[in-house]
N, C-alpha and C. Protein backbone atom coordinates (compact mmCIF):
# COMPACT_ATOMS: atom_id res chain seq x y z
N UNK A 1 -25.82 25.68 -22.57
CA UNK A 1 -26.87 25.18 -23.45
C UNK A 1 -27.70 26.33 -24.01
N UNK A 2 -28.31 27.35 -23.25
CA UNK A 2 -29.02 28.63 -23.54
C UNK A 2 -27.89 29.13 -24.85
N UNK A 3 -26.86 29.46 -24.19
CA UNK A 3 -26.16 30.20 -24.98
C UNK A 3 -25.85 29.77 -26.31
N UNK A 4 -25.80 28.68 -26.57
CA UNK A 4 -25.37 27.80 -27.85
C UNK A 4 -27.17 28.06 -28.53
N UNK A 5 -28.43 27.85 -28.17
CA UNK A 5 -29.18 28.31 -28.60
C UNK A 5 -29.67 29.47 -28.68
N UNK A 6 -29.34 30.52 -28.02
CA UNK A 6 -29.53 31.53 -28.57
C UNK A 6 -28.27 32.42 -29.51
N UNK A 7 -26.87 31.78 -30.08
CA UNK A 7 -25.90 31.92 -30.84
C UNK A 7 -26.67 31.50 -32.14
N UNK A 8 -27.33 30.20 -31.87
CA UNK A 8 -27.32 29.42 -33.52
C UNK A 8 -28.93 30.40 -34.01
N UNK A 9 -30.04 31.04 -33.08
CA UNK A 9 -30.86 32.03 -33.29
C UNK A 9 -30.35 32.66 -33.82
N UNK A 10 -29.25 33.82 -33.39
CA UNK A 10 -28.58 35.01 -33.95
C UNK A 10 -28.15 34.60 -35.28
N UNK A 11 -27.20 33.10 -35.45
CA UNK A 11 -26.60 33.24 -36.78
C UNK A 11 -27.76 33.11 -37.54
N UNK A 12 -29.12 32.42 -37.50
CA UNK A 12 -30.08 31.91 -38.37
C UNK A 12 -30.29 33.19 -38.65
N UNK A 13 -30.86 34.07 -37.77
CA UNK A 13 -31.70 35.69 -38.32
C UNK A 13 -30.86 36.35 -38.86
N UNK A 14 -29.11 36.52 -38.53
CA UNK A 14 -28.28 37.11 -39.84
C UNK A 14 -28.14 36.80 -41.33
N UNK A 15 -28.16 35.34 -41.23
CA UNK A 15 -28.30 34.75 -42.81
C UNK A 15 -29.74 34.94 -43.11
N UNK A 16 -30.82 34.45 -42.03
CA UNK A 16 -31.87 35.45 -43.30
C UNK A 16 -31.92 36.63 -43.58
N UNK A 17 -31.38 37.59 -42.58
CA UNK A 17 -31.41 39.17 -43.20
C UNK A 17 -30.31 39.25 -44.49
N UNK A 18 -29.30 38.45 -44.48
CA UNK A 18 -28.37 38.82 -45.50
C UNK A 18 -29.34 38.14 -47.00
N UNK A 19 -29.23 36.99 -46.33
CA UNK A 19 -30.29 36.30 -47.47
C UNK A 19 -31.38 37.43 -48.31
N UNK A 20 -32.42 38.25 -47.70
CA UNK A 20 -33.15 38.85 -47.79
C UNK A 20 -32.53 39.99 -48.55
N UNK A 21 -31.40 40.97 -48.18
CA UNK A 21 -30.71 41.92 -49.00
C UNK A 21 -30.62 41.04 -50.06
N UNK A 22 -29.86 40.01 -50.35
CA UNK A 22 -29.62 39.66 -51.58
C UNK A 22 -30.44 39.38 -52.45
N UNK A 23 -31.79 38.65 -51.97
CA UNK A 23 -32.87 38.95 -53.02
C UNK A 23 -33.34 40.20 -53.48
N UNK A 24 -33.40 41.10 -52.78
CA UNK A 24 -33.44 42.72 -52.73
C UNK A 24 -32.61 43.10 -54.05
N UNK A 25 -31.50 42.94 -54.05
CA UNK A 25 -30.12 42.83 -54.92
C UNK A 25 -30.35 42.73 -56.31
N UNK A 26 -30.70 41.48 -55.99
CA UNK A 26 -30.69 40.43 -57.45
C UNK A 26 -31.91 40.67 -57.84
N UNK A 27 -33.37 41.22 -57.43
CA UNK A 27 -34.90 41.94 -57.86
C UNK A 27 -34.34 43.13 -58.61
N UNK A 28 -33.36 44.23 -58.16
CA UNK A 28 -33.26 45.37 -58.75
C UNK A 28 -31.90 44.82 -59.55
N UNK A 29 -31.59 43.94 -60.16
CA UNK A 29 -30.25 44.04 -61.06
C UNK A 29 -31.32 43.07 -62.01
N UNK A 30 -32.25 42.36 -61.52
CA UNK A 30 -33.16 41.34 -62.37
C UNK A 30 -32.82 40.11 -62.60
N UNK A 31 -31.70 39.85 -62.08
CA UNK A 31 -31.31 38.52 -62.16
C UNK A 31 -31.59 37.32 -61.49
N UNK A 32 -31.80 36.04 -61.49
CA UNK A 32 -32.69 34.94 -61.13
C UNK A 32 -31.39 34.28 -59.93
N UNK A 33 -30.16 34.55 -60.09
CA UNK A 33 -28.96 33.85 -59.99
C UNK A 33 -28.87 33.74 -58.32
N UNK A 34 -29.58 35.12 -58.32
CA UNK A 34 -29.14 35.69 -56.74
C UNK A 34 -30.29 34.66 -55.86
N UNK A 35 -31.60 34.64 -56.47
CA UNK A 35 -32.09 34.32 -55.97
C UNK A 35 -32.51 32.91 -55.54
N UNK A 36 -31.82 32.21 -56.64
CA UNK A 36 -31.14 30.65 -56.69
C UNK A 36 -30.46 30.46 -55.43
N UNK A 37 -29.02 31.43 -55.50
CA UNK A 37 -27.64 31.25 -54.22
C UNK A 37 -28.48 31.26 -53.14
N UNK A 38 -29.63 32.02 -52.50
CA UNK A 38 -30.33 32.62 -51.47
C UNK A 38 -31.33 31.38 -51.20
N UNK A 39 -31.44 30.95 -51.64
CA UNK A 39 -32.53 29.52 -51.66
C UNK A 39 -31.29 28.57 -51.19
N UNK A 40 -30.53 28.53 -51.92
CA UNK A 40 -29.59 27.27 -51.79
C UNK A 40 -28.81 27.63 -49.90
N UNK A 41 -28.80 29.40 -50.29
CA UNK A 41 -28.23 29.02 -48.85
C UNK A 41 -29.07 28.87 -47.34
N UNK A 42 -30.35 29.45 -47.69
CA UNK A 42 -31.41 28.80 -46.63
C UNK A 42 -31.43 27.64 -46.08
N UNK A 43 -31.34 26.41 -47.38
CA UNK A 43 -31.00 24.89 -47.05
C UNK A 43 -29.66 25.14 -45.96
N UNK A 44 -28.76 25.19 -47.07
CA UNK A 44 -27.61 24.93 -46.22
C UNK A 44 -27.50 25.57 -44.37
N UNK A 45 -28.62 26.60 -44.14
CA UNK A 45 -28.43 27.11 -43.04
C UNK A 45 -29.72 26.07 -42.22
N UNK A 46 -30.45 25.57 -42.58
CA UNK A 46 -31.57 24.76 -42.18
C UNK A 46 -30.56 23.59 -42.16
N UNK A 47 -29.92 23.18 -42.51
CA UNK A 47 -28.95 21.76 -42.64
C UNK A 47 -27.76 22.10 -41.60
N UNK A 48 -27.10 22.96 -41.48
CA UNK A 48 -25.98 23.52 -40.32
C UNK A 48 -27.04 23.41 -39.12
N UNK A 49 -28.05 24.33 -38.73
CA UNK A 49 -28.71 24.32 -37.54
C UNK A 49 -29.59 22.70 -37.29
N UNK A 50 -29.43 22.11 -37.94
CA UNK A 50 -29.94 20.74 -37.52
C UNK A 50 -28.34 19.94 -37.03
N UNK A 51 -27.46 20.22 -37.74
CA UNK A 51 -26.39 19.53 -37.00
C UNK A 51 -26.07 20.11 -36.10
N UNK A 52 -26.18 21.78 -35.44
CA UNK A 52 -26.36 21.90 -34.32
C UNK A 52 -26.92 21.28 -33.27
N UNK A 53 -28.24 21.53 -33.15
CA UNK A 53 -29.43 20.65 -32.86
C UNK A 53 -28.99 19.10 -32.43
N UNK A 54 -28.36 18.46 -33.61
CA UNK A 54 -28.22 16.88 -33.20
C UNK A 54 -26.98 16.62 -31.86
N UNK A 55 -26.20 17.97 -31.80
CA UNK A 55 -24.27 17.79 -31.57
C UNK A 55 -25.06 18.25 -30.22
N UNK A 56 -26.23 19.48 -29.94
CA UNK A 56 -26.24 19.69 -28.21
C UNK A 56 -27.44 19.24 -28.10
N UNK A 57 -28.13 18.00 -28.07
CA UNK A 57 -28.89 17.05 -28.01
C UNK A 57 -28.69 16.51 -26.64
């Protein structure tokens, strides 16, 4: 149980650090696009860690 929560921690803080480069990215190229995908994939990682959440309930 620990371990499955502190796995789905690790993946959350990698996708926001990646998340975070990519706004980084898409600020110095100026484009809005990046920062759209980076939003969209926050959800999607807030939506994966809740079906975590529900599956070791």
């Amino acid at each position: 149980m620990q371990k499955i929560i502190d796995m789905s921690k690790f993946l959350f803080s990698l996708i926001l650090f990646i998340m975070i480069v990519v706004i980084y990215i898409g600020k110095s190229i100026g484009g809005y696009s990046a920062i759209v995908s980076s939003i969209m994939l926050e959800l999607d990682t807030v939506l994966y860690n809740k079906k975590i959440f529900f599956i070791y309930k």
